[in-house]
Protein backbone atom coordinates (compact mmCIF):
# COMPACT_ATOMS: atom_id res chain seq x y z
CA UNK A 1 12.77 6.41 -31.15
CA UNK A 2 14.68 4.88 -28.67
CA UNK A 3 16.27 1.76 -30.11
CA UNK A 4 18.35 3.23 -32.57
CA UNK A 5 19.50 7.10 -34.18
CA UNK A 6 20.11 6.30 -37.48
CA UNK A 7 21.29 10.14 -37.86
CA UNK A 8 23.75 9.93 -35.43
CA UNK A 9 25.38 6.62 -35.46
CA UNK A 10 28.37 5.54 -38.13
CA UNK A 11 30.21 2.47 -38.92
CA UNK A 12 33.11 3.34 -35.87
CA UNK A 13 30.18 3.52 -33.16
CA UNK A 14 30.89 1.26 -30.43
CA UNK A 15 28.94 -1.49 -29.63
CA UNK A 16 26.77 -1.79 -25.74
CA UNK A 17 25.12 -4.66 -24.43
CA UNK A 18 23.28 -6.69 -26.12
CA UNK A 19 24.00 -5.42 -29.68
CA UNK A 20 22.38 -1.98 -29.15
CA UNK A 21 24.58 0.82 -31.37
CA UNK A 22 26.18 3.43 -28.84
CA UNK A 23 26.99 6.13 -31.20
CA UNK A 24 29.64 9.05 -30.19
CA UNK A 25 29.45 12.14 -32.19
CA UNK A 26 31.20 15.79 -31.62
CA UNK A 27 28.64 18.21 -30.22
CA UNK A 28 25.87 15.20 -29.82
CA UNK A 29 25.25 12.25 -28.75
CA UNK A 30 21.97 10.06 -28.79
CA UNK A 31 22.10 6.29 -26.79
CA UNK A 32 20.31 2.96 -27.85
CA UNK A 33 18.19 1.19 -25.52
CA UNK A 34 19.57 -1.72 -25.46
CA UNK A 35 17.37 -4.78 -26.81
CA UNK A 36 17.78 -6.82 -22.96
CA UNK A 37 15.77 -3.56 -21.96
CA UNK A 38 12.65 -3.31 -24.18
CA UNK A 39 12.70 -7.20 -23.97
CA UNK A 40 12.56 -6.94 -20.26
CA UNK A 41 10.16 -4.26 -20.78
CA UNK A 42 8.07 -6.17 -22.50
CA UNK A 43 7.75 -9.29 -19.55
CA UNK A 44 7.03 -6.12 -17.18
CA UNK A 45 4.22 -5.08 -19.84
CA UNK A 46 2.84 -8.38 -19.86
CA UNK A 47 3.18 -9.09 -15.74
CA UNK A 48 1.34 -5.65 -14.76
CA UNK A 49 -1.48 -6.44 -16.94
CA UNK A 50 -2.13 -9.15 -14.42
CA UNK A 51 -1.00 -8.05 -11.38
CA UNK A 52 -2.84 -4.57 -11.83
CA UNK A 53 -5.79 -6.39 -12.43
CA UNK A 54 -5.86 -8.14 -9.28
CA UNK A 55 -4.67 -4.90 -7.16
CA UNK A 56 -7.21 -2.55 -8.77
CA UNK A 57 -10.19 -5.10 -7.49
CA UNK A 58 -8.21 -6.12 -4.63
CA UNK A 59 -9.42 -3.23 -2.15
CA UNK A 60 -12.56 -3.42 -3.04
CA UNK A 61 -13.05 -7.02 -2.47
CA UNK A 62 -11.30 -7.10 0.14
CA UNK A 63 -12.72 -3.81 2.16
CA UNK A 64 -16.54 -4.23 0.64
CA UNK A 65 -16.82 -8.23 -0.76
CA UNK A 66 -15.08 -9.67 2.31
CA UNK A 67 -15.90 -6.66 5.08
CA UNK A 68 -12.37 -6.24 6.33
CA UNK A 69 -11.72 -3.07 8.30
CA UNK A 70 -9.05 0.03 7.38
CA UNK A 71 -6.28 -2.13 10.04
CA UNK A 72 -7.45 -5.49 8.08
CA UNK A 73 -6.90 -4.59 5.07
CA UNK A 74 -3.61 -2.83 5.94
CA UNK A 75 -2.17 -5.58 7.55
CA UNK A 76 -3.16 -7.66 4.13
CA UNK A 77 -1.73 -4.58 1.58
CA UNK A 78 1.56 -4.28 3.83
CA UNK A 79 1.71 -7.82 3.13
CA UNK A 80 1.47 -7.29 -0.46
CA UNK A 81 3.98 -4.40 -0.63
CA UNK A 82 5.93 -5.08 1.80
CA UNK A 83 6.63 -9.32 2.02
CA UNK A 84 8.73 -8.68 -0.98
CA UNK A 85 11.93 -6.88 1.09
CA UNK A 86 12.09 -10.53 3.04
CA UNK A 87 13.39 -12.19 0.19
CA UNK A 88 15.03 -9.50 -1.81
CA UNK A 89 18.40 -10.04 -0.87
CA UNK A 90 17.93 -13.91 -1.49
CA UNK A 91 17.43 -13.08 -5.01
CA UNK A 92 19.83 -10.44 -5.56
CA UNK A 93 22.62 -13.09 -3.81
CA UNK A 94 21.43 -15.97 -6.10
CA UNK A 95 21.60 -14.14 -8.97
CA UNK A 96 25.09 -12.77 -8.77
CA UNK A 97 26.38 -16.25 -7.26
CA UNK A 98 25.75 -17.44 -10.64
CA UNK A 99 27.37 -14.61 -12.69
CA UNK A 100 24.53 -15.15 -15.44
CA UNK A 101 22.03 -16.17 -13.44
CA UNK A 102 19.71 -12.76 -13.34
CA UNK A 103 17.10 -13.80 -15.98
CA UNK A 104 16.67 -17.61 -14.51
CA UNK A 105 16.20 -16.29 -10.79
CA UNK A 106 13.79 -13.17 -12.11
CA UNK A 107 12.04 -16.11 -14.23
CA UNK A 108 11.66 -17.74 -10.59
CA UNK A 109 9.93 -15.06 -9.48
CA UNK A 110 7.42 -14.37 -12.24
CA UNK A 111 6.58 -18.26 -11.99
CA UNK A 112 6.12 -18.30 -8.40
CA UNK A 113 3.53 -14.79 -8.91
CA UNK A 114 2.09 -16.35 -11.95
CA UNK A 115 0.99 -19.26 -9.97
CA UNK A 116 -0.53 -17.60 -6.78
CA UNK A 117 -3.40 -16.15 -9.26
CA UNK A 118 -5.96 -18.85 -9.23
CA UNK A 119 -5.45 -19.55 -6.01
CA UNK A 120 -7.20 -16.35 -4.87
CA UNK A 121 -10.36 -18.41 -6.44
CA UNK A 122 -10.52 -20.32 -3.52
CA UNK A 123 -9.43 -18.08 -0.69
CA UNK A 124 -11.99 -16.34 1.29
CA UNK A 125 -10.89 -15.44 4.46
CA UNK A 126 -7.69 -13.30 6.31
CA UNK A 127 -5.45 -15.96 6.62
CA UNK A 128 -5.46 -17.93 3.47
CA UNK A 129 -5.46 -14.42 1.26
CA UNK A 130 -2.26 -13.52 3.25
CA UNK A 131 -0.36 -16.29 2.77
CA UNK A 132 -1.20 -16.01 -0.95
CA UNK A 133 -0.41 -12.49 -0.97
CA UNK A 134 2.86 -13.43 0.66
CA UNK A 135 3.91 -16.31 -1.71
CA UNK A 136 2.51 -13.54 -4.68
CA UNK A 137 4.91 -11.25 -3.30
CA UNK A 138 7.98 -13.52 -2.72
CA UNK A 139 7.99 -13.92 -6.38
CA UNK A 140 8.35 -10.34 -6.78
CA UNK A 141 10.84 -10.37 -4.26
CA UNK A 142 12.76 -12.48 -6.20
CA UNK A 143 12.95 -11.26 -8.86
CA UNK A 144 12.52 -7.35 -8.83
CA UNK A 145 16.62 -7.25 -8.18
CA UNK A 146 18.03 -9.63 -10.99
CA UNK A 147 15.94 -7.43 -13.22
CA UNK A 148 16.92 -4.55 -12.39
CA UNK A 149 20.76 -5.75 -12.20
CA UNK A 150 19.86 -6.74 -16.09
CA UNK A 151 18.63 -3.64 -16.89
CA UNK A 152 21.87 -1.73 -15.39
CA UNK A 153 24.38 -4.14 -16.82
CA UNK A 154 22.49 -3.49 -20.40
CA UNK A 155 23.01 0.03 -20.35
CA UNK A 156 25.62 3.06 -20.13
CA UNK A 157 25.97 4.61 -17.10
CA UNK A 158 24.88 7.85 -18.89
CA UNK A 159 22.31 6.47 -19.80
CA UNK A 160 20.81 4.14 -17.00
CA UNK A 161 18.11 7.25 -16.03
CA UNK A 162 16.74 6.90 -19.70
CA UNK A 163 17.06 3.16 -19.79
CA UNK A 164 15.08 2.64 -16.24
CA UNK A 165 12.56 5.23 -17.66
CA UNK A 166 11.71 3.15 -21.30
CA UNK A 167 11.30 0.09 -19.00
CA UNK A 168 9.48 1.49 -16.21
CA UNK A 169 7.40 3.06 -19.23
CA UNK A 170 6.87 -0.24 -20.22
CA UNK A 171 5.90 -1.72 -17.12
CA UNK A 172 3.43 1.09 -16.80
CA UNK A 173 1.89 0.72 -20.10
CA UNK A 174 0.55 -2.37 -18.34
CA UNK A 175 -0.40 -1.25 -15.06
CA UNK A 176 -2.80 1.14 -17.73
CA UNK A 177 -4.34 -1.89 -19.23
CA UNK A 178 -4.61 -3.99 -15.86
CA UNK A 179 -7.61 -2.05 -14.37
CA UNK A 180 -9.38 -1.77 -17.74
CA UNK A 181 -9.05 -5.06 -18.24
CA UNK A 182 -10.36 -5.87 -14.81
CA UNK A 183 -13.14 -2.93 -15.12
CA UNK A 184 -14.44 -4.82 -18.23
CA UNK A 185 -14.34 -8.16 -17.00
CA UNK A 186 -16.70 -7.19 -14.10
CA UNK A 187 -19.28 -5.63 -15.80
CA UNK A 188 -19.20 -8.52 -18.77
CA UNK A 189 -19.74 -11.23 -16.29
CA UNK A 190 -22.01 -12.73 -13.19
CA UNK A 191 -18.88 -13.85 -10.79
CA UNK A 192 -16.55 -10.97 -11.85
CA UNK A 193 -14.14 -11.52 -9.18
CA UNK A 194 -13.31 -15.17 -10.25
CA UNK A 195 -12.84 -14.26 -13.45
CA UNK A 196 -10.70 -11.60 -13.02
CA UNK A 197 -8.14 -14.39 -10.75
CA UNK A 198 -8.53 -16.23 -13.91
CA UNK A 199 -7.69 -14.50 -16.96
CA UNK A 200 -4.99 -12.59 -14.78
CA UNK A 201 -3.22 -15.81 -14.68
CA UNK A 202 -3.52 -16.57 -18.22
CA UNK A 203 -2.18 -13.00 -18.78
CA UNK A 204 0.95 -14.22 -16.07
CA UNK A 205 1.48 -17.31 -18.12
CA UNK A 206 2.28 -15.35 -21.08
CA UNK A 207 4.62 -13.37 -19.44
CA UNK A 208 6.85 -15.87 -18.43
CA UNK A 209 7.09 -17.38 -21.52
CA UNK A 210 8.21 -14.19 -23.10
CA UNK A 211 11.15 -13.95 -20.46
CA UNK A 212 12.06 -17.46 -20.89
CA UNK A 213 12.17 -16.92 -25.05
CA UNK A 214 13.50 -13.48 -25.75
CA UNK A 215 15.21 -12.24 -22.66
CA UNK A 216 19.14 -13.39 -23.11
CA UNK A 217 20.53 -15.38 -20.27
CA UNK A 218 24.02 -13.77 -21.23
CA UNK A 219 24.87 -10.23 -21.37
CA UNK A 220 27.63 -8.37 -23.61
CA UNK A 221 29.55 -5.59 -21.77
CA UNK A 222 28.51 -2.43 -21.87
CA UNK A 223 31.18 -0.31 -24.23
CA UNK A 224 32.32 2.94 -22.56
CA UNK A 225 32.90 5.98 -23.60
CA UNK A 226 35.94 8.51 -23.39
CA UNK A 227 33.19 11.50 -21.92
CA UNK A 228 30.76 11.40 -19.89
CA UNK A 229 27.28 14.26 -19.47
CA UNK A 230 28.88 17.19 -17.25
CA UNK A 231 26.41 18.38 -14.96
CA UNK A 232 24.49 15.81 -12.45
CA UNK A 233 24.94 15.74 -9.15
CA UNK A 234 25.36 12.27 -8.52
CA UNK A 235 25.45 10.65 -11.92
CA UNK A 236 27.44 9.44 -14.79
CA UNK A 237 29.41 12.70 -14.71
CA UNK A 238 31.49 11.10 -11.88
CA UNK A 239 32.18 7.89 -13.97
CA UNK A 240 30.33 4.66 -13.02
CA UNK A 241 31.59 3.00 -10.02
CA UNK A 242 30.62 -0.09 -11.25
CA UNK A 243 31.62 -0.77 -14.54
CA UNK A 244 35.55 0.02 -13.65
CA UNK A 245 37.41 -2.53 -12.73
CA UNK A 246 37.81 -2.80 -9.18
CA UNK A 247 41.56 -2.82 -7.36
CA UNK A 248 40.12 -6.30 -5.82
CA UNK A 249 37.44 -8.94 -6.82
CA UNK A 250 34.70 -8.57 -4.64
CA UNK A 251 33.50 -12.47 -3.80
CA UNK A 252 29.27 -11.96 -4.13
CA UNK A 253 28.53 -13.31 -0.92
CA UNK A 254 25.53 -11.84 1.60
CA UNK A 255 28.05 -10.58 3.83
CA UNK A 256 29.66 -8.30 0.69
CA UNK A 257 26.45 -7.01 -0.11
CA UNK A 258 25.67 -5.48 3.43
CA UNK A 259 29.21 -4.34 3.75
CA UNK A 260 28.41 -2.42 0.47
CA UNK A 261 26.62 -0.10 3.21
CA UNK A 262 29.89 0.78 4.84
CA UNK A 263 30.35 3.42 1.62
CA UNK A 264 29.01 6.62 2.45
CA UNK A 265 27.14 7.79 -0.05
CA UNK A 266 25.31 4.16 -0.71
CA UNK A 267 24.36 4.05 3.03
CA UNK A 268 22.96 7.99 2.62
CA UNK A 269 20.69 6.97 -0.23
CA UNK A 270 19.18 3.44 1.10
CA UNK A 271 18.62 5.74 4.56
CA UNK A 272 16.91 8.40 2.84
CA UNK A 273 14.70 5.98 0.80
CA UNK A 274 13.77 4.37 4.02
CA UNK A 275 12.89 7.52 5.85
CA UNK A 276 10.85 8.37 2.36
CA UNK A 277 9.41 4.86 2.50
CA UNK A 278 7.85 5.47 6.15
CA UNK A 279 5.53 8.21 4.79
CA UNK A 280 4.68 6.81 1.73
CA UNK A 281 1.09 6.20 1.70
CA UNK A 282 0.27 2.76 -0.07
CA UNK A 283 -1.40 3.48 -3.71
CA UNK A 284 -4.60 1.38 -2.38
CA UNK A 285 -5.37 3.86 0.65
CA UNK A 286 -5.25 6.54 -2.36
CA UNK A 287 -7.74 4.91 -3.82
CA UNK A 288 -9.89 4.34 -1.12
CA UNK A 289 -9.44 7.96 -0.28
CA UNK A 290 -10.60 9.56 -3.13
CA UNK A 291 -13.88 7.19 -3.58
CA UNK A 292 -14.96 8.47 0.14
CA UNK A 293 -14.03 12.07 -0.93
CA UNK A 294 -15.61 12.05 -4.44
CA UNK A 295 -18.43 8.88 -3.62
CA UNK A 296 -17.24 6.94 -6.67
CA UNK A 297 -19.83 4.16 -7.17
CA UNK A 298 -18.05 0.66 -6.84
CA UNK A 299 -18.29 -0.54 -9.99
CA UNK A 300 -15.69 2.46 -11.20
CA UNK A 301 -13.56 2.13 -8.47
CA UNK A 302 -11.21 -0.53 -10.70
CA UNK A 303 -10.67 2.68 -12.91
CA UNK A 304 -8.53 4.68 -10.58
CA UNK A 305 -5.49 3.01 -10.92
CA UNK A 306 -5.26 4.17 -14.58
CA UNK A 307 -5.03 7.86 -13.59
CA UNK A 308 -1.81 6.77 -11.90
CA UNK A 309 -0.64 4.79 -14.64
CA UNK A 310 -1.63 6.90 -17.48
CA UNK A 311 0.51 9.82 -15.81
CA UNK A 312 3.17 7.23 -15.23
CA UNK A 313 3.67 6.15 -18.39
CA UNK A 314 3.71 9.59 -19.77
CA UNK A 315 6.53 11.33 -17.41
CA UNK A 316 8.57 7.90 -16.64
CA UNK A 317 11.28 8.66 -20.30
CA UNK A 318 11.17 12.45 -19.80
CA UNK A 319 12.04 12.19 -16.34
CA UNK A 320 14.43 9.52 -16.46
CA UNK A 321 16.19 11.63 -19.00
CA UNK A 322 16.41 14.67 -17.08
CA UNK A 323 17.57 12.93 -14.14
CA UNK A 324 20.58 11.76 -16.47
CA UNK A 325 21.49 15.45 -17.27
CA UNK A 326 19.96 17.30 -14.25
CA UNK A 327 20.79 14.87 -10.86
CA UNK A 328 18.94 11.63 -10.13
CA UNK A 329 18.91 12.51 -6.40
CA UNK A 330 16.80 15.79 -7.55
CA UNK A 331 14.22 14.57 -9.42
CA UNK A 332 14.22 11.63 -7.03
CA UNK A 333 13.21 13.96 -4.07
CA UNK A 334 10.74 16.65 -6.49
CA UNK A 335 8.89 12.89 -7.17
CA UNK A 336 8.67 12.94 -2.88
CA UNK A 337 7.44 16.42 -3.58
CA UNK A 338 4.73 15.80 -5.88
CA UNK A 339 3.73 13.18 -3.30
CA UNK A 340 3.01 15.92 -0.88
CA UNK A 341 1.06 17.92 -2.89
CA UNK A 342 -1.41 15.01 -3.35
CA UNK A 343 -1.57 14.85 -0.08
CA UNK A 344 -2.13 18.02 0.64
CA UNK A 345 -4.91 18.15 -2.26
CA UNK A 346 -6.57 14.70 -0.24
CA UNK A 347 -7.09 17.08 3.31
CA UNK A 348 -8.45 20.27 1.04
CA UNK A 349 -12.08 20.94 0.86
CA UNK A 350 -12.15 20.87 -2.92
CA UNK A 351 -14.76 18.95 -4.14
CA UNK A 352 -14.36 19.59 -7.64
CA UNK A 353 -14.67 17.35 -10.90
CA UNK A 354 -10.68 18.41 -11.17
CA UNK A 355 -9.75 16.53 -8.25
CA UNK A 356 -8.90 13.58 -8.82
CA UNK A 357 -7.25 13.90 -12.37
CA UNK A 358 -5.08 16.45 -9.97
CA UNK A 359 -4.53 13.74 -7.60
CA UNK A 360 -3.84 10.60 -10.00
CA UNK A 361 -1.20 12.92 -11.96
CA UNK A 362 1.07 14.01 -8.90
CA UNK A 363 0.67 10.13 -7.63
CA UNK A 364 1.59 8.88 -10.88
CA UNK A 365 4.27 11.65 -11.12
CA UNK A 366 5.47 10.30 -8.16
CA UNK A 367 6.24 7.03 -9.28
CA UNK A 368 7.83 8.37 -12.51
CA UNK A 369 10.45 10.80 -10.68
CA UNK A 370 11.33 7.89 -8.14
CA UNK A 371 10.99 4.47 -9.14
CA UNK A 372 13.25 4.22 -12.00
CA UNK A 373 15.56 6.90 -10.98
CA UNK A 374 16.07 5.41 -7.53
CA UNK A 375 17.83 2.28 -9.54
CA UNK A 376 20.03 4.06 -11.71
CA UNK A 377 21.30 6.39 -8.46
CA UNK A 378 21.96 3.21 -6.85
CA UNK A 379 23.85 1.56 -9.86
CA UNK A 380 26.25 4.36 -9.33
CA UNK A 381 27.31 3.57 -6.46
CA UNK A 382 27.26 -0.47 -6.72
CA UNK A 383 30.15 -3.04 -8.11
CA UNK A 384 29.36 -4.86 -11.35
CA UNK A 385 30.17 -8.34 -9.23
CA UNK A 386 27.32 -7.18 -6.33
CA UNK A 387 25.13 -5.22 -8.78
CA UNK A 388 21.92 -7.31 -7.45
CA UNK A 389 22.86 -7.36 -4.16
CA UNK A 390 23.46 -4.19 -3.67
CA UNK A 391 20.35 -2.78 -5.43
CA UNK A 392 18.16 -5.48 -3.55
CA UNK A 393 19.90 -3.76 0.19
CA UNK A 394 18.17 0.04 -0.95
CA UNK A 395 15.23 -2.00 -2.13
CA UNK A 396 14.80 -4.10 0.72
CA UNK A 397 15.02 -1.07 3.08
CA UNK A 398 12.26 0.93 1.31
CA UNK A 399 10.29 -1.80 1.07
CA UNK A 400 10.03 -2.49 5.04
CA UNK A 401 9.43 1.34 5.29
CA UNK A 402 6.20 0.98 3.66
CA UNK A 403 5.52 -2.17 4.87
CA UNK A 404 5.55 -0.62 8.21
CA UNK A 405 4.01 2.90 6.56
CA UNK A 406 0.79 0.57 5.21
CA UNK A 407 0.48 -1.01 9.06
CA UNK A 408 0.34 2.43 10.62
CA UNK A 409 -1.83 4.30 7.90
CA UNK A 410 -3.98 1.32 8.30
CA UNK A 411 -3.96 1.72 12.39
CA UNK A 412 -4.00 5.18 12.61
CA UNK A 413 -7.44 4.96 10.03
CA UNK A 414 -9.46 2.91 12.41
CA UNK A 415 -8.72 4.17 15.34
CA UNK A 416 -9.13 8.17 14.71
CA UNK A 417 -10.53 8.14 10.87
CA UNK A 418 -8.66 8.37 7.17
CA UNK A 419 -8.48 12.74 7.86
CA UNK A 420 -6.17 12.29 10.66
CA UNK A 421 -4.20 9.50 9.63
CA UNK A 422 -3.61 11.71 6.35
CA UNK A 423 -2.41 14.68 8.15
CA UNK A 424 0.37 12.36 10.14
CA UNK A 425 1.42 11.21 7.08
CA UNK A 426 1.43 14.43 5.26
CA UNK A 427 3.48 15.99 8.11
CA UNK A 428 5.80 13.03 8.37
CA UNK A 429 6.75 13.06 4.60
CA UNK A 430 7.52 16.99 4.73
CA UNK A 431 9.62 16.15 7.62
CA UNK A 432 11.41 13.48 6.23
CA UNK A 433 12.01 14.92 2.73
CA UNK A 434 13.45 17.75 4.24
CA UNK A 435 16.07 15.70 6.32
CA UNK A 436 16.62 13.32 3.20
CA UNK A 437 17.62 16.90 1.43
CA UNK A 438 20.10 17.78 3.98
CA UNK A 439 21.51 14.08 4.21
CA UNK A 440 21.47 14.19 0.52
CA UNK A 441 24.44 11.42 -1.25
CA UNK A 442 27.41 12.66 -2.73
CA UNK A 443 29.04 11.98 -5.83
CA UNK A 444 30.34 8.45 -6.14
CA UNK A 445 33.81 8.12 -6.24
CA UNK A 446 34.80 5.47 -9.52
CA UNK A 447 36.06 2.86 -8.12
CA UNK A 448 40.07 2.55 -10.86
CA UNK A 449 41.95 -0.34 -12.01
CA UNK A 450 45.18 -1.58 -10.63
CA UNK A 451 48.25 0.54 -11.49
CA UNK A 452 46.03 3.71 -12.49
CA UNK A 453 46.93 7.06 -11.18
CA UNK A 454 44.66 9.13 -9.80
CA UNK A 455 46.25 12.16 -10.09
């Protein structure tokens, strides 16, 4: 469905990356995912299945196996969603040093997460489980940008909402399989734990492989077209920034990549995401939420994630499509909205068996309206030459936000109990989705070739 549009495309069709047929035809047009995507798609399919494993046991053994309290474990889960901003920028800056060095440095990364599995076999206390979350999550640091830089370069800017949506699709389609996989590992055997570590690694293995044999080390540039979707706010309508030629060659240094913050309307959108960030509950406090709400039993507590993911996975295309035609930046703050409403569903007294399918399909919508969208926005606004730079500075920025968001959930828990905490972060999202409205980015202004006149 997505690949390729046999009905629309002819002979003349230009070419985009990576061989994928970009078809232009009077009255309609339909875009190919480009094969780097659904390639990259499928390492990300591969990678969740083990990494969602791991995080849908994680609180549980963690919280109940180990006996850490609410600030414990949110120390140990800011750790693992938040370490990754430290070394984000490291990996966007290697990777565009090299000019095709995205899929070696995101190989880096999956390695360096692939390998921190079965060491959780012999961790058993605060300290050693941190510093493997850390290393975990350094790997994911590295390697979150290059990919995403791949997946931009692959793609039309027209298209990058529907190209971030297959992937994150993708990705999600094995965050759904992670926690069933881990659910039916732990009631199959005696030390479930362990063996969850261990086939998650096995699953990690594979992944790499996959990105080291079918993900292209070179990209093809992306053909462009004479038109461009009237319509968004803040999207390909304006022309992509980055795949112009700019007046001057931008150097891909560190100190580029932060001065990318100097334009207006990239500095607007990494601020809002931060703000966002700060009130973003992390997914495993969710979780832990709605088994003291609903008194899941433990041994079905692996199965929450999949509500998430299932929702995910469903709205992740149709979203990322709409925020090609509609405006990223909307659907990126009606995901923020969403978020609320789970929230506000989490401090009701409804007890009902509705509650948490409610729950899991706002969070998941969430993700789906944000995640993916967030990229593309940013690839708008971002320099082919600092492409992974500049998408690791609004991803390194969120990132501390909820690193910081998990500490203070966590805090606020154990010292005046999960209701409060909820309500400050329930009344600090409203807050800061409604300045991140009024601080809203503008449209990007395309950055033109020497000698072109802008009249």
């Amino acid at each position: 469905m997505y690949v390729a549009d046999s009905r629309a495309s002819s002979p003349d069709a230009p070419a985009s990356a990576e061989g994928a047929v970009r078809p232009v035809v009077a009255g309609r047009r339909r875009a190919a995912v480009a094969p780097t995507v659904l390639a990259l798609g499928t390492v990300s399919l591969i990678t969740d299945v083990s990494s969602e494993m791991v995080t849908a046991v994680l609180p549980l053994y963690l919280v109940a196996g180990l006996g850490l309290s609410p600030l414990g474990f949110g120390l140990l889960d800011g750790i693992y969603n938040g370490f990754s901003a430290l070394v984000r920028l490291a990996g966007g800056h290697l990777a565009d040093r090299g000019g095709g060095r995205h899929k070696w440095v995101a190989g880096l990364g999956y390695g360096i997460s692939a390998l921190c599995k079965p060491l959780l076999l012999l961790a058993h206390s605060l300290t050693p489980i941190g510093l493997i979350l850390a290393a975990d999550r350094t790997g994911k640091g590295l390697r979150t940008a290059p990919r995403d830089a791949l997946i931009s370069l692959s793609s039309t800017p027209e298209t990058r909402g529907r190209s971030f949506g297959v992937h994150r699709a993708m990705d999600t389609a094995g965050a759904l399989l992670g926690p069933l996989a881990a659910f039916l590992i732990l009631r199959a055997t005696v030390d479930g734990y362990d063996a969850v570590f261990t086939v998650s690694f096995c699953v990690a293995v594979t992944g790499v492989l996959v990105l080291v044999l079918f993900v292209p080390g070179k990209r093809v540039p992306v053909a462009q077209t004479p038109e461009a979707p009237q319509g968004s706010e803040d999207g390909p309508a304006q022309a992509d920034a980055a795949a112009r030629p700019a007046t001057d060659a931008v150097r891909p240094t560190l100190r580029a990549a932060l001065a990318l913050l100097r334009r207006r309307d990239l500095r607007r959108l990494t601020i809002c995401a931060l703000l966002l960030g700060l009130a973003t509950v992390s997914d495993s406090f969710i979780y832990l939420l709605l088994q003291r709400r609903l008194g899941v039993p433990d041994r079905w507590f692996a199965l929450l994630p999949l509500g998430t993911a299932a929702a995910f996975l469903l709205l992740a295309v149709p979203l990322g499509r709409l925020a090609d035609r509609a405006g990223r930046w909307r659907v990126f703050l009606a995901g923020h909205g969403s978020l609320l409403l789970a929230y506000a569903l989490l401090l009701t007294s409804w007890h009902g068996t509705a509650l948490p399918y409610a729950v899991l399909t706002l969070h998941g919508g969430f993700y789906a309206a944000t995640d993916g969208v967030l990229m593309a926005a940013a690839s708008d606004r971002v320099p082919e030459e600092l492409r992974s730079s500049g998408l690791a500075v609004v991803q390194t920025g969120q990132a501390l936000a909820r690193f910081a968001c998990s500490l203070l959930f966590g805090a606020a828990w154990t010292l005046w109990g999960d209701r409060t905490a909820l309500v400050a972060a329930t009344a600090a999202l409203a807050a800061c989705a409604a300045f991140s409205y009024t601080l809203r980015p503008k449209n990007p202004t395309p950055l033109r070739p020497k000698g072109t006149a802008t009249g």
